[in-house]
Protein backbone atom coordinates (compact mmCIF):
# COMPACT_ATOMS: atom_id res chain seq x y z
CA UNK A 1 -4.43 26.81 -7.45
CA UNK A 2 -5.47 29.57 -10.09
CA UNK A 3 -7.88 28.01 -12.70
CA UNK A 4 -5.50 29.78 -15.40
CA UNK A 5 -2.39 27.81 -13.88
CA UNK A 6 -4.60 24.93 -14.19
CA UNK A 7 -5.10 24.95 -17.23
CA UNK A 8 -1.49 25.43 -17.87
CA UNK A 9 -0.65 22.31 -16.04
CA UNK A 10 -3.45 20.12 -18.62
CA UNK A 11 -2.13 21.92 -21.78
CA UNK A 12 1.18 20.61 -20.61
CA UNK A 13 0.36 17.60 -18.96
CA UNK A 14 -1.30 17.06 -22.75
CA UNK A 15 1.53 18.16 -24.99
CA UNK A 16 4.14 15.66 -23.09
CA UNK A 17 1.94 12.58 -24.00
CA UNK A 18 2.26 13.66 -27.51
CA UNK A 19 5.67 15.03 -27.36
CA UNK A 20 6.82 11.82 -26.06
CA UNK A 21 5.98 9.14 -28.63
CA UNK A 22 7.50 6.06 -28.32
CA UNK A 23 7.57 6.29 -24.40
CA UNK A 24 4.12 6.87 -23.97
CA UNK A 25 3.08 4.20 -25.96
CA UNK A 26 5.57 1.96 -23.87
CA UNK A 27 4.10 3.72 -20.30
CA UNK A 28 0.49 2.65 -21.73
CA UNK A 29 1.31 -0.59 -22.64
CA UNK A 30 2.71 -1.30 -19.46
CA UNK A 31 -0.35 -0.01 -18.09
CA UNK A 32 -2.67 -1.85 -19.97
CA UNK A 33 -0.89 -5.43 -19.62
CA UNK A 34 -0.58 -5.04 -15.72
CA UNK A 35 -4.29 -4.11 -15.62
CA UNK A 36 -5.78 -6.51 -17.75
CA UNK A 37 -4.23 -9.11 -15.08
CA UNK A 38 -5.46 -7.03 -12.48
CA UNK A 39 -8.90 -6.45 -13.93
CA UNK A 40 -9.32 -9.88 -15.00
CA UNK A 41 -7.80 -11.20 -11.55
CA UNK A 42 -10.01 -8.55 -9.67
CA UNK A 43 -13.38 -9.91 -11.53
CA UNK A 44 -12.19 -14.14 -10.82
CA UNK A 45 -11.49 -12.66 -6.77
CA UNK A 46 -15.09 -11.14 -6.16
CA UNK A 47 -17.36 -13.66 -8.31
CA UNK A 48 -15.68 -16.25 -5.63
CA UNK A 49 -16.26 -14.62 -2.90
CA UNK A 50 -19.88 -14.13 -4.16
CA UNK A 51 -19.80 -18.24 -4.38
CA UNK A 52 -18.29 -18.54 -1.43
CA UNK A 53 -20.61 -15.99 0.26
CA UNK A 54 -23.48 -17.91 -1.15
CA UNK A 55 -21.98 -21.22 0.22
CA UNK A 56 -21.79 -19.93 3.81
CA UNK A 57 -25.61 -18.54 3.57
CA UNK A 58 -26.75 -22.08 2.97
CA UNK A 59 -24.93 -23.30 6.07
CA UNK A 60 -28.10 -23.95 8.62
CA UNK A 61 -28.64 -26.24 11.78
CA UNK A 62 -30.93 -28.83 12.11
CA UNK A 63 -32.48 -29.14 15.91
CA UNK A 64 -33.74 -32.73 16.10
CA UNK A 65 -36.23 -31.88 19.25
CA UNK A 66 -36.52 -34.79 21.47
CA UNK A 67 -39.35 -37.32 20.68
CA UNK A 68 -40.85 -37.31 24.43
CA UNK A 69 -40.87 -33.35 24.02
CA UNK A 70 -45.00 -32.22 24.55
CA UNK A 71 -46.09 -28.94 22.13
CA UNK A 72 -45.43 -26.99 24.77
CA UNK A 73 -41.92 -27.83 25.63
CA UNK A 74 -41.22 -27.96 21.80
CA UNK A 75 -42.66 -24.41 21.74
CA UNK A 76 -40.38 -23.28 24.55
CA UNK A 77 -37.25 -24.50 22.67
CA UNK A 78 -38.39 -22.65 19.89
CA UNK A 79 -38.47 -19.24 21.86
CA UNK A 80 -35.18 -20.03 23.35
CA UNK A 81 -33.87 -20.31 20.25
CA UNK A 82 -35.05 -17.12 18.94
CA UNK A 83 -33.82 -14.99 21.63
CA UNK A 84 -30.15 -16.09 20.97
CA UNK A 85 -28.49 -12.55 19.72
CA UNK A 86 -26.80 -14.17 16.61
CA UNK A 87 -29.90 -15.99 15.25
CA UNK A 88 -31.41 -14.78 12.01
CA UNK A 89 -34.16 -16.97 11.57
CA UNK A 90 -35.85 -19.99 13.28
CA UNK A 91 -38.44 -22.41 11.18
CA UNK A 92 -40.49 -25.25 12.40
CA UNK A 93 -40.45 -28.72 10.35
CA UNK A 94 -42.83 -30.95 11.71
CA UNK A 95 -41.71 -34.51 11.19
CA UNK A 96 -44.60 -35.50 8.18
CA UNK A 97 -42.12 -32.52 6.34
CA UNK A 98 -38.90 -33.80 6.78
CA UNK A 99 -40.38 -37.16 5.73
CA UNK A 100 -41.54 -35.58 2.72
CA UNK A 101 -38.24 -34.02 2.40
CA UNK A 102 -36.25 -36.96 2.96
CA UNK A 103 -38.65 -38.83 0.33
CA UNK A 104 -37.92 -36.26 -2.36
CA UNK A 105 -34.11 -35.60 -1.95
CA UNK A 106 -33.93 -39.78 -2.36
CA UNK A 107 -35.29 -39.48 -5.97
CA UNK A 108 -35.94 -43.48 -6.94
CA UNK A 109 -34.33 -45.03 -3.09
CA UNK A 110 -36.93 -42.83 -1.18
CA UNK A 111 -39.83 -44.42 -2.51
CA UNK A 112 -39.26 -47.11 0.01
CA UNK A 113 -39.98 -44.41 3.18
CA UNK A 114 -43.30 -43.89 1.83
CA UNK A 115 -44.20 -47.18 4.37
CA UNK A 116 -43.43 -44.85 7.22
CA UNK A 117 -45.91 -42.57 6.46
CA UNK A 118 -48.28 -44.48 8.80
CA UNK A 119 -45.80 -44.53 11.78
CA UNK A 120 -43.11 -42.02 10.81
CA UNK A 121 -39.84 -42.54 13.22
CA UNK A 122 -38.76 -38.71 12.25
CA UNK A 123 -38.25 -36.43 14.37
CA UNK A 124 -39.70 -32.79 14.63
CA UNK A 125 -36.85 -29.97 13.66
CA UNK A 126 -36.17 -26.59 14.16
CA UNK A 127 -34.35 -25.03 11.03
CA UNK A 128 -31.85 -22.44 12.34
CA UNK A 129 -29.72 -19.53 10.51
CA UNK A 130 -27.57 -17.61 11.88
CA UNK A 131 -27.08 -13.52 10.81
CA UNK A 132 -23.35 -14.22 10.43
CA UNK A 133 -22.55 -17.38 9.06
CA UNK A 134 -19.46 -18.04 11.05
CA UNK A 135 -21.72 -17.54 14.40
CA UNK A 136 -22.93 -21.01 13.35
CA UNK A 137 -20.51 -22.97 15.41
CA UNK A 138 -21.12 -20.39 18.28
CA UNK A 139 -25.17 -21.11 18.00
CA UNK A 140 -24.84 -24.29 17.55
CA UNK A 141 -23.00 -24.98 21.12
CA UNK A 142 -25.52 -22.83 23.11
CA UNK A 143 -28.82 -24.76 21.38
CA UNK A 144 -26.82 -28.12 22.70
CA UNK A 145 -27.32 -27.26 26.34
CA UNK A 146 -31.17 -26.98 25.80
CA UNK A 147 -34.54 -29.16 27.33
CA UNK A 148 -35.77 -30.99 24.79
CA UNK A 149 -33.29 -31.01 22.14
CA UNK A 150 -32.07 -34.71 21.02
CA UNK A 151 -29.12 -33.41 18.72
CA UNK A 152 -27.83 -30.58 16.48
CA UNK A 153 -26.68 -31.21 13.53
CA UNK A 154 -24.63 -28.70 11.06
CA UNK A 155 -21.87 -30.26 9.78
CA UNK A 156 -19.40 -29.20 11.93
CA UNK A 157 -16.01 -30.66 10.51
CA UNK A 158 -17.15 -29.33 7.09
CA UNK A 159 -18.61 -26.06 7.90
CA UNK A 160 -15.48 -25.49 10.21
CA UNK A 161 -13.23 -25.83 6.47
CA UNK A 162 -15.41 -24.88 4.20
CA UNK A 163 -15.03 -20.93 6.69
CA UNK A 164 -11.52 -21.59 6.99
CA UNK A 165 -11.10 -22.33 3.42
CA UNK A 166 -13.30 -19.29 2.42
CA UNK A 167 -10.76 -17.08 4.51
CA UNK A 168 -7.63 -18.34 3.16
CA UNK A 169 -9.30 -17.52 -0.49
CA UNK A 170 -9.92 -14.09 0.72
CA UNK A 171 -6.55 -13.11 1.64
CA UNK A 172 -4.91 -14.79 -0.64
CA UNK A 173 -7.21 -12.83 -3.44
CA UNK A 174 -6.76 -9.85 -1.71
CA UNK A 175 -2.39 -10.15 -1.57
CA UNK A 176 -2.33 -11.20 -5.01
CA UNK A 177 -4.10 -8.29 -6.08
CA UNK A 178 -2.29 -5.58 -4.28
CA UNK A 179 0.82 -7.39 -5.58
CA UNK A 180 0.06 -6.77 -9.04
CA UNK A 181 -0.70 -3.48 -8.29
CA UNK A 182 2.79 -2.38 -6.99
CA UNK A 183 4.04 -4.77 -9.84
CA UNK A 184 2.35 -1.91 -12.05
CA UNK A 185 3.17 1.25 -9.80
CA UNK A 186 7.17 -0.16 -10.51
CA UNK A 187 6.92 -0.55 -14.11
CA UNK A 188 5.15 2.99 -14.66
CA UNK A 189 7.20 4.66 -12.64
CA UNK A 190 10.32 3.23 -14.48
CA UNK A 191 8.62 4.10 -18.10
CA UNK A 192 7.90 7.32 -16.98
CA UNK A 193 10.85 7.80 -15.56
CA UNK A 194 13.11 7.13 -18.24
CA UNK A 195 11.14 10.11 -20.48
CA UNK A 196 11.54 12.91 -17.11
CA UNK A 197 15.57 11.99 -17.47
CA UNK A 198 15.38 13.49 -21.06
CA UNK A 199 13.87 16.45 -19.75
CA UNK A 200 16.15 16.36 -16.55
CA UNK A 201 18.14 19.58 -17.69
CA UNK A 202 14.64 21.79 -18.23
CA UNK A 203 13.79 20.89 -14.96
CA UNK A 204 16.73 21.97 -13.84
CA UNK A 205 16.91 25.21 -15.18
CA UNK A 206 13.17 26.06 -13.87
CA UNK A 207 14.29 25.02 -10.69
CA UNK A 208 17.29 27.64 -11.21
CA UNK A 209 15.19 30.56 -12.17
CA UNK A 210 12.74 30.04 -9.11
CA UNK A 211 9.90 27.45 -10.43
CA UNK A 212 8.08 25.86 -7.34
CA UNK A 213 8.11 21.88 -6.72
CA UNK A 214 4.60 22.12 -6.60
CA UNK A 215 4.63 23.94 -10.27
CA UNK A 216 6.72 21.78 -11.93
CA UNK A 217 5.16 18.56 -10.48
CA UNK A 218 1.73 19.08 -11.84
CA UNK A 219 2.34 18.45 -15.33
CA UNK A 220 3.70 15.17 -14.77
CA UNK A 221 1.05 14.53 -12.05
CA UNK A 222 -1.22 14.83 -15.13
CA UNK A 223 0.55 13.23 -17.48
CA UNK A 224 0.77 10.07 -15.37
CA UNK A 225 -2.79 10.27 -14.28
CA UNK A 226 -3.72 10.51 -18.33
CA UNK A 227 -1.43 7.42 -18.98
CA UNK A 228 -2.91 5.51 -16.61
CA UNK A 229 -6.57 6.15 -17.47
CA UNK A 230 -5.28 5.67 -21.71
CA UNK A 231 -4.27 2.24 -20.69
CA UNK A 232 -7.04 1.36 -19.04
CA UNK A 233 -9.42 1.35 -21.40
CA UNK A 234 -8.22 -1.61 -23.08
CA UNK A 235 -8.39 -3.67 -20.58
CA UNK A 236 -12.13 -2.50 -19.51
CA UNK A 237 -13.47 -3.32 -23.08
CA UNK A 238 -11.21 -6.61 -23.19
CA UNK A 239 -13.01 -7.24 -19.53
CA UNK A 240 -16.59 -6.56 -20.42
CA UNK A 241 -16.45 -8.51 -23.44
CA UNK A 242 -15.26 -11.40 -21.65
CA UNK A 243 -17.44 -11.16 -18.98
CA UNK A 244 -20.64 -10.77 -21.08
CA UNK A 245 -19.65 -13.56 -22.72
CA UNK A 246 -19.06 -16.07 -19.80
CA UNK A 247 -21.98 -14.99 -18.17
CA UNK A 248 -24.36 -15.82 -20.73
CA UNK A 249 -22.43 -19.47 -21.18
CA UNK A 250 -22.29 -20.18 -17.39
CA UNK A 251 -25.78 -19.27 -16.69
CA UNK A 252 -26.95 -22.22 -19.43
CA UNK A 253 -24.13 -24.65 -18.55
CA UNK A 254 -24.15 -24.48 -14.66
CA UNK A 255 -27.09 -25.55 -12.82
CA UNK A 256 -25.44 -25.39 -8.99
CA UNK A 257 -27.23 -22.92 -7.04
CA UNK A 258 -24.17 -21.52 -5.05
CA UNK A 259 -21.90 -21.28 -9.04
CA UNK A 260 -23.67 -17.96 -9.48
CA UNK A 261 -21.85 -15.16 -11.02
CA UNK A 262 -22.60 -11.59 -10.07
CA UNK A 263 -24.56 -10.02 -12.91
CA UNK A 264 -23.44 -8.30 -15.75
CA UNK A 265 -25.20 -4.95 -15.11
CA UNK A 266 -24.06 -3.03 -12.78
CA UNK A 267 -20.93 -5.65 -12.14
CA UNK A 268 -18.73 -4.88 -15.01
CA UNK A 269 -19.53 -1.16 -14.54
CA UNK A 270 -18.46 -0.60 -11.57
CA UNK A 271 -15.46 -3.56 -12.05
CA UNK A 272 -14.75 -0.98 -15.03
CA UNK A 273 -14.62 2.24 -12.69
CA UNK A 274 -12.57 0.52 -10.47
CA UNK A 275 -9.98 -0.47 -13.27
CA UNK A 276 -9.78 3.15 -14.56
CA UNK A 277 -9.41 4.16 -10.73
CA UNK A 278 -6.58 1.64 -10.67
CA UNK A 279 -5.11 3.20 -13.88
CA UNK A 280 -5.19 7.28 -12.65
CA UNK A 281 -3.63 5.82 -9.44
CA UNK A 282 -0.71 3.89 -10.83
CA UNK A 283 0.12 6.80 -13.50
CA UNK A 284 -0.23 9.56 -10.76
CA UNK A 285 1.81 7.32 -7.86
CA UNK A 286 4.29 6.70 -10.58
CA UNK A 287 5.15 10.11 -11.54
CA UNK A 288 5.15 11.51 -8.16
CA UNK A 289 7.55 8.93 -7.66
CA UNK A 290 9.87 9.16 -10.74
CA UNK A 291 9.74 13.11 -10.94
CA UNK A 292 10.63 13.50 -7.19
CA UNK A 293 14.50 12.37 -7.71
CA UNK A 294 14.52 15.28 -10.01
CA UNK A 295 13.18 17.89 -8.15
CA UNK A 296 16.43 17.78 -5.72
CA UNK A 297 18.58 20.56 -7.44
């Protein structure tokens, strides 16, 4: 494309917005109130699948090695465990630390273990994580079939849900979202497509005196892709304002580790380039698809 027939397609990509009025204040307003759901839906999505993320990387197994086991069979297990492809990382826990750890997590009741200090019935642990958390199951059954392990523990009914769960979120999220995007590619492309019937008979005649498809389809290309990106930028302040503001109440109110929300900067920048992304798409898609009806003369 020429850069002169470029700019011929902006100028009048430009002068429709304007020429339209009433319309194109309807197409952005559609615009805007399917994308502040979007955005707003889009920014709930990802912060739980940071959570849920975070949830999953806390998932570990605890290796109770056998209480007969000598250093250097405990030292073997510990190098079997380590060459198991989906392992991340191993730790030691002797059994004075888990006591210690047991004592603390107790608060007031673990007081009482401090008696076994002198003849602690613990036993030693290994402390395993795997790369992927959903290998956990996987890593789990392999460590079982080991010398000197007594029992491996990782929760298994509740890590099995708490994945399974996590999944179902995912593509549920991920549905919902597209959803509302075609829900907003449908009601642009029915704005817009009410204003190209008004200029149905122009078309018409450029069609007639041997204007190109391509030619005529650029303006509204641009116009669509300009309506999309006006009504976006409601929604991105509305967005950033609201997610400045929870993130500065959560992080004093919530004291979970895993409730973490992703921060502010760069989050609801690139949440925001993603929303005006969303925006040029659903204008463009919906004026290719209104304007191509037309084009049939």
């Amino acid at each position: 494309m020429k850069l002169r027939t470029a700019k011929r397609h902006f100028r009048e990509g430009i002068k429709n917005i304007f020429r339209n009025g009433w319309m194109t204040v309807a197409s952005v307003g559609a615009v805007t109130t399917t994308l502040i759901l979007v955005g707003a839906f889009l920014a709930l999505m990802l912060n739980l699948n940071q959570m849920a993320d975070n949830i999953e990387d806390d998932v570990e197994i605890k290796v109770l090695i056998d209480l007969t086991a000598n250093e250097t069979q405990i030292k073997s297990l510990g190098e079997q465990i380590k060459k198991i492809d989906e392992v991340d990382t191993v730790s030691f826990s002797s059994k004075e630390e888990e006591l210690e750890n047991l004592i603390e997590s107790m608060g007031e009741e673990g007081k009482s273990w401090k008696l076994f200090k002198q003849d602690n019935p613990l036993n030693h642990a290994y402390i395993v994580k795997a790369t992927d958390p959903l290998d956990t199951v996987d890593i789990a059954d392999k460590i079982k079939d080991f010398d000197a392990v007594q029992e491996v523990s990782y929760g298994k009914d509740v890590v099995q849900k708490l994945f399974q769960f996590n999944e179902y979120a995912r593509t549920i999220g991920l549905v919902l979202i597209v959803g509302l995007v075609f829900t907003a590619i449908f009601l642009i492309s029915n704005t817009i497509k009410i204003t190209i019937m008004a200029r149905s008979k122009e078309i018409g005649i450029m069609k007639l005196v041997g204007a190109t498809n391509g030619f005529i389809r650029w303006p509204f290309f641009i116009e669509g892709m300009l309506l999309g990106v006006l009504g976006a930028i409601i929604p991105i302040a509305i967005i950033i304002s609201g997610y400045y503001y929870l993130e500065n109440t959560l992080s004093k109110q919530i004291s979970f580790s895993f409730v973490e929300i992703l921060p502010f900067n760069p989050f609801a920048w690139q949440l925001s380039l993603i929303i005006l992304a969303i925006g040029a798409f659903i204008g463009m898609w919906g004026s290719i698809m209104s304007v191509r009806k037309f084009l049939k003369v």
